[in-house]
PDB file of N, CA and C in Angstrom:
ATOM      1  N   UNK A   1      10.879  20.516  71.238  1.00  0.00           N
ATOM      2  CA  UNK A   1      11.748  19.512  70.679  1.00  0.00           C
ATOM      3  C   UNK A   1      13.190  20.006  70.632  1.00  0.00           C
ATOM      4  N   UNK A   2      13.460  21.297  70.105  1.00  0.00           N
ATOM      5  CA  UNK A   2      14.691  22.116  69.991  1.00  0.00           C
ATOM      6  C   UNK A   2      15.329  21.739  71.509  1.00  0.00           C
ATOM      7  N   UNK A   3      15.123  21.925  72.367  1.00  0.00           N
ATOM      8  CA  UNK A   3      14.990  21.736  74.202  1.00  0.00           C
ATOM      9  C   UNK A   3      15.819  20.618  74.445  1.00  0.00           C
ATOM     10  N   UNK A   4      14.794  19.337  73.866  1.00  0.00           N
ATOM     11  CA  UNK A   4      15.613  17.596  73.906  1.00  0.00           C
ATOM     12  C   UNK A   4      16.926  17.724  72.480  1.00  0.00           C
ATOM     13  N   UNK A   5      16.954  18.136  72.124  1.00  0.00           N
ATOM     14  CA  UNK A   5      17.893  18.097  71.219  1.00  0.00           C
ATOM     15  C   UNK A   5      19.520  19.035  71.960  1.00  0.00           C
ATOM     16  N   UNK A   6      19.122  20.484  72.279  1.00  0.00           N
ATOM     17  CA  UNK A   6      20.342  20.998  73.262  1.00  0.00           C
ATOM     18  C   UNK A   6      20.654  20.063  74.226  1.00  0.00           C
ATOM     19  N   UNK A   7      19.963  19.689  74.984  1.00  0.00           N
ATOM     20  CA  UNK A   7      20.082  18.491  76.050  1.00  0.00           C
ATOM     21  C   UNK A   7      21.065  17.362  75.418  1.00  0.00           C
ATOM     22  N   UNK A   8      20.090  16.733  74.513  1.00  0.00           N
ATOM     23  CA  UNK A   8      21.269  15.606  74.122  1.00  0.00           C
ATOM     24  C   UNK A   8      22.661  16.085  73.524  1.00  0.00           C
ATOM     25  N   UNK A   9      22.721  17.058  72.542  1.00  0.00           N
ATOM     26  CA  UNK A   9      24.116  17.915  72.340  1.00  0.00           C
ATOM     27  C   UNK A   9      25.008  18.032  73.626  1.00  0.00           C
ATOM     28  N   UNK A  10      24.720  18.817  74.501  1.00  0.00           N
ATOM     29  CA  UNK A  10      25.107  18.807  75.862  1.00  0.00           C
ATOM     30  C   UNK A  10      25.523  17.635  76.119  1.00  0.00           C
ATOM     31  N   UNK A  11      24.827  16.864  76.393  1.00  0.00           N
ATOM     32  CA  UNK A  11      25.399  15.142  77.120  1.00  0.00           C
ATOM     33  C   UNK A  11      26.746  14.675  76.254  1.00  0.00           C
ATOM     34  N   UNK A  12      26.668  15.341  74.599  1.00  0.00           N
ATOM     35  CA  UNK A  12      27.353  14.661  74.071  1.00  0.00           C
ATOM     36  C   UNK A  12      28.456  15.460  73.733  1.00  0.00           C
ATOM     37  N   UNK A  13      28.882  16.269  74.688  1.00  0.00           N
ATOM     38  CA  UNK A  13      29.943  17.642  74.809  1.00  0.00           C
ATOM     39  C   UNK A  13      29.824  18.434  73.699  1.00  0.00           C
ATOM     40  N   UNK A  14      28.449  19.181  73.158  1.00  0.00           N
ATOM     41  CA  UNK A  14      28.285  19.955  72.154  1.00  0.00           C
ATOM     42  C   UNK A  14      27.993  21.207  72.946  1.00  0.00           C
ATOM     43  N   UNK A  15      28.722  21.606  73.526  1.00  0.00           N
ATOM     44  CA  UNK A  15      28.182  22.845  74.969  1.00  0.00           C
ATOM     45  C   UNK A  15      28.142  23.571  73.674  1.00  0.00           C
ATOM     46  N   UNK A  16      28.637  24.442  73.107  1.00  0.00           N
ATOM     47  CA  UNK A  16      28.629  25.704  72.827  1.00  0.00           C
ATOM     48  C   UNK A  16      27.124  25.472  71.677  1.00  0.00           C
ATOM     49  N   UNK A  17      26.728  24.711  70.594  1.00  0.00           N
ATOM     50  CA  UNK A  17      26.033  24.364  70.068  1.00  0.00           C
ATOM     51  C   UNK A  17      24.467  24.121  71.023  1.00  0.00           C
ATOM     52  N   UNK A  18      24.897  23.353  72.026  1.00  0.00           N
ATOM     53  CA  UNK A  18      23.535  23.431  72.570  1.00  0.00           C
ATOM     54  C   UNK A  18      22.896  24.629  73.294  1.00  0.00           C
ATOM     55  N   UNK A  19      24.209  25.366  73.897  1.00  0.00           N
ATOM     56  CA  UNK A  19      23.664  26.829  74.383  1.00  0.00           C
ATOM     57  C   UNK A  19      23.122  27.774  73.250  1.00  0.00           C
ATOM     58  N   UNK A  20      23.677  27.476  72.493  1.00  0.00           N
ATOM     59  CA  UNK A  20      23.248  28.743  71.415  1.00  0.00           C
ATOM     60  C   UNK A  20      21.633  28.384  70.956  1.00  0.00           C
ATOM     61  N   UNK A  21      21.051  26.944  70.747  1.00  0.00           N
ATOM     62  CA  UNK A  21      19.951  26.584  70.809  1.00  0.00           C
ATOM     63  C   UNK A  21      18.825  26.915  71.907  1.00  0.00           C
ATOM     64  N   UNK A  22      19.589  26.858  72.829  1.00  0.00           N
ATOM     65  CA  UNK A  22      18.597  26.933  73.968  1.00  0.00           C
ATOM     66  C   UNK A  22      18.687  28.842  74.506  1.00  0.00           C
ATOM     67  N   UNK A  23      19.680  29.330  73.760  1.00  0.00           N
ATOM     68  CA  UNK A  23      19.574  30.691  74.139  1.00  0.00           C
ATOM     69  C   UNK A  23      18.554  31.342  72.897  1.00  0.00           C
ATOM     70  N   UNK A  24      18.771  31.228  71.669  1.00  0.00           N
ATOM     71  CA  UNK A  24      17.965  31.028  70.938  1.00  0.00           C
ATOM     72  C   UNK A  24      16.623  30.906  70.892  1.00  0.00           C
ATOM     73  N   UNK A  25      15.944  29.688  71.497  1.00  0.00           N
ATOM     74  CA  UNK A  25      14.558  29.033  71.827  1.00  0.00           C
ATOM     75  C   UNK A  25      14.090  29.920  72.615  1.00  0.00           C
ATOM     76  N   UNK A  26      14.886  30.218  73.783  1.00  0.00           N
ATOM     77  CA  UNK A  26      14.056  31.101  74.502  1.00  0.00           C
ATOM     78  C   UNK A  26      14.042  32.458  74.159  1.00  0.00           C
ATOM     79  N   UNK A  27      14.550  33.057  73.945  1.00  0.00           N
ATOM     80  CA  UNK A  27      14.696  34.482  72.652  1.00  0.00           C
ATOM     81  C   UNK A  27      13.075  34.772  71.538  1.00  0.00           C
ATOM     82  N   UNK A  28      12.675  33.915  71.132  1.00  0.00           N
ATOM     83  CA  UNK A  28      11.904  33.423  70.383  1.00  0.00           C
ATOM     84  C   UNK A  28      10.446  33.344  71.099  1.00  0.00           C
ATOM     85  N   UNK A  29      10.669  32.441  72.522  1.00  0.00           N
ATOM     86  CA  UNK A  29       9.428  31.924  72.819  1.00  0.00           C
ATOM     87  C   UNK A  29       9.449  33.007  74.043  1.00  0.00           C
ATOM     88  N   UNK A  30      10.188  33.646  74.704  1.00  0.00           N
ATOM     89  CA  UNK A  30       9.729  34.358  75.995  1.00  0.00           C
ATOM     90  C   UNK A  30       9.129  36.114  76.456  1.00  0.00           C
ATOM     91  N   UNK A  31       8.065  35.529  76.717  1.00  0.00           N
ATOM     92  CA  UNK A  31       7.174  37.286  77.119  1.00  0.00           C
ATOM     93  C   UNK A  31       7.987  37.602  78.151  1.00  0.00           C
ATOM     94  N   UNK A  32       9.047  37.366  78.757  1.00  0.00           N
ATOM     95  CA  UNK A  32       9.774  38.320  79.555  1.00  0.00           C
ATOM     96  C   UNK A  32      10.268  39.827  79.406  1.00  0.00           C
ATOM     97  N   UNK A  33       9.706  40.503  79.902  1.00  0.00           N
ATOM     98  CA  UNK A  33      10.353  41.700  79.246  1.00  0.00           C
ATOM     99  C   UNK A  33      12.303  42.346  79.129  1.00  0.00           C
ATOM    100  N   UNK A  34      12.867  41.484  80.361  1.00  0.00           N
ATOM    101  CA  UNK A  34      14.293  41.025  79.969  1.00  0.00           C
ATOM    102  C   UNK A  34      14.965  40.659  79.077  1.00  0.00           C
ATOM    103  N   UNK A  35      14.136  39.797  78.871  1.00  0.00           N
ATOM    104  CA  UNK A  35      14.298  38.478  77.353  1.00  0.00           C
ATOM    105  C   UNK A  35      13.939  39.666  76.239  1.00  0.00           C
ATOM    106  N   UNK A  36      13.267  39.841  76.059  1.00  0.00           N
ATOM    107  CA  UNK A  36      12.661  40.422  74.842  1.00  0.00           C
ATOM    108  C   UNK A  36      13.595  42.108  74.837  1.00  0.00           C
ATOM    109  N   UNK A  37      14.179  42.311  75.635  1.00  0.00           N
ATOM    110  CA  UNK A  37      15.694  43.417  75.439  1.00  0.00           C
ATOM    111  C   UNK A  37      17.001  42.782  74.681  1.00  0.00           C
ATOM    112  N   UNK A  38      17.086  41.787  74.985  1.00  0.00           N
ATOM    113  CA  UNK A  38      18.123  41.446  74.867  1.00  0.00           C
ATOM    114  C   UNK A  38      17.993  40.524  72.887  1.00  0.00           C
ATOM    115  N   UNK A  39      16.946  40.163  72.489  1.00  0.00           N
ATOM    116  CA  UNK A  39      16.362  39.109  71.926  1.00  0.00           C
ATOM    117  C   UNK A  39      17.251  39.876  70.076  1.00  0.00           C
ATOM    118  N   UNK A  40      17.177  41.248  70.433  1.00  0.00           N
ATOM    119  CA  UNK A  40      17.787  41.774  69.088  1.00  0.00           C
ATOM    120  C   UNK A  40      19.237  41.387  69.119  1.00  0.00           C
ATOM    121  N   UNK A  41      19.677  41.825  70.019  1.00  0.00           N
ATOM    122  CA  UNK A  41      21.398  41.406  70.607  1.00  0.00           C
ATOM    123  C   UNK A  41      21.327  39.594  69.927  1.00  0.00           C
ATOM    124  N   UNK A  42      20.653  39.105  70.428  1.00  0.00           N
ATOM    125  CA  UNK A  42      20.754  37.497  69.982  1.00  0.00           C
ATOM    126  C   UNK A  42      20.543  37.107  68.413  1.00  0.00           C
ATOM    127  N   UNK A  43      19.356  37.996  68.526  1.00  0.00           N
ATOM    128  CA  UNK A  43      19.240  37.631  66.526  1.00  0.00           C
ATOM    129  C   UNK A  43      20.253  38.331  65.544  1.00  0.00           C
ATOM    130  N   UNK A  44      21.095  39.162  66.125  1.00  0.00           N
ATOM    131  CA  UNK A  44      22.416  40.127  65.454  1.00  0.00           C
ATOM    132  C   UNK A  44      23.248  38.949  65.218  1.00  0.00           C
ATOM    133  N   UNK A  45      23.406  37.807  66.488  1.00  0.00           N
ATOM    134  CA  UNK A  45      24.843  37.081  66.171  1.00  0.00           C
ATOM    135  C   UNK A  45      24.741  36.260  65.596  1.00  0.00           C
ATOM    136  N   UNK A  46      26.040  36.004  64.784  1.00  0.00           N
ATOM    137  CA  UNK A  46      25.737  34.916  63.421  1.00  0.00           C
ATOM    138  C   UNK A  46      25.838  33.427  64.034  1.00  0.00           C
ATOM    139  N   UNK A  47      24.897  32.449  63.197  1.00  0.00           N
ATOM    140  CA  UNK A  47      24.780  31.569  63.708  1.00  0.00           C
ATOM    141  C   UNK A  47      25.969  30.611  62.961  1.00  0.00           C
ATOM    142  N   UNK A  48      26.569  29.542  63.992  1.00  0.00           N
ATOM    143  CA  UNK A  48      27.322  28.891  63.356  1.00  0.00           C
ATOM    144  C   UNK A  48      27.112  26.895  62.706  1.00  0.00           C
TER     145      UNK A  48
END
């Protein structure tokens, strides 16, 4: 749901808001082992 929501933000020129969602979401949800390096770096920055 988080997903359709960045999307519609996006459409509705909320770029920076919807990236941070969707960088976020996947931070959270991905067994990548890339993702999951980086995932502390993401949960450090403050959310706005």
């Amino acid at each position: 749901m988080k997903v359709f929501y960045a999307m519609t933000l996006y459409n509705l020129k909320g770029y920076s808001k919807a990236m941070e969602i969707l960088l976020f979401s996947i931070a959270q949800t991905s067994s990548d082992r890339n993702i999951k390096n980086i995932k502390k770096l993401l949960n450090s920055m403050p959310i706005n």
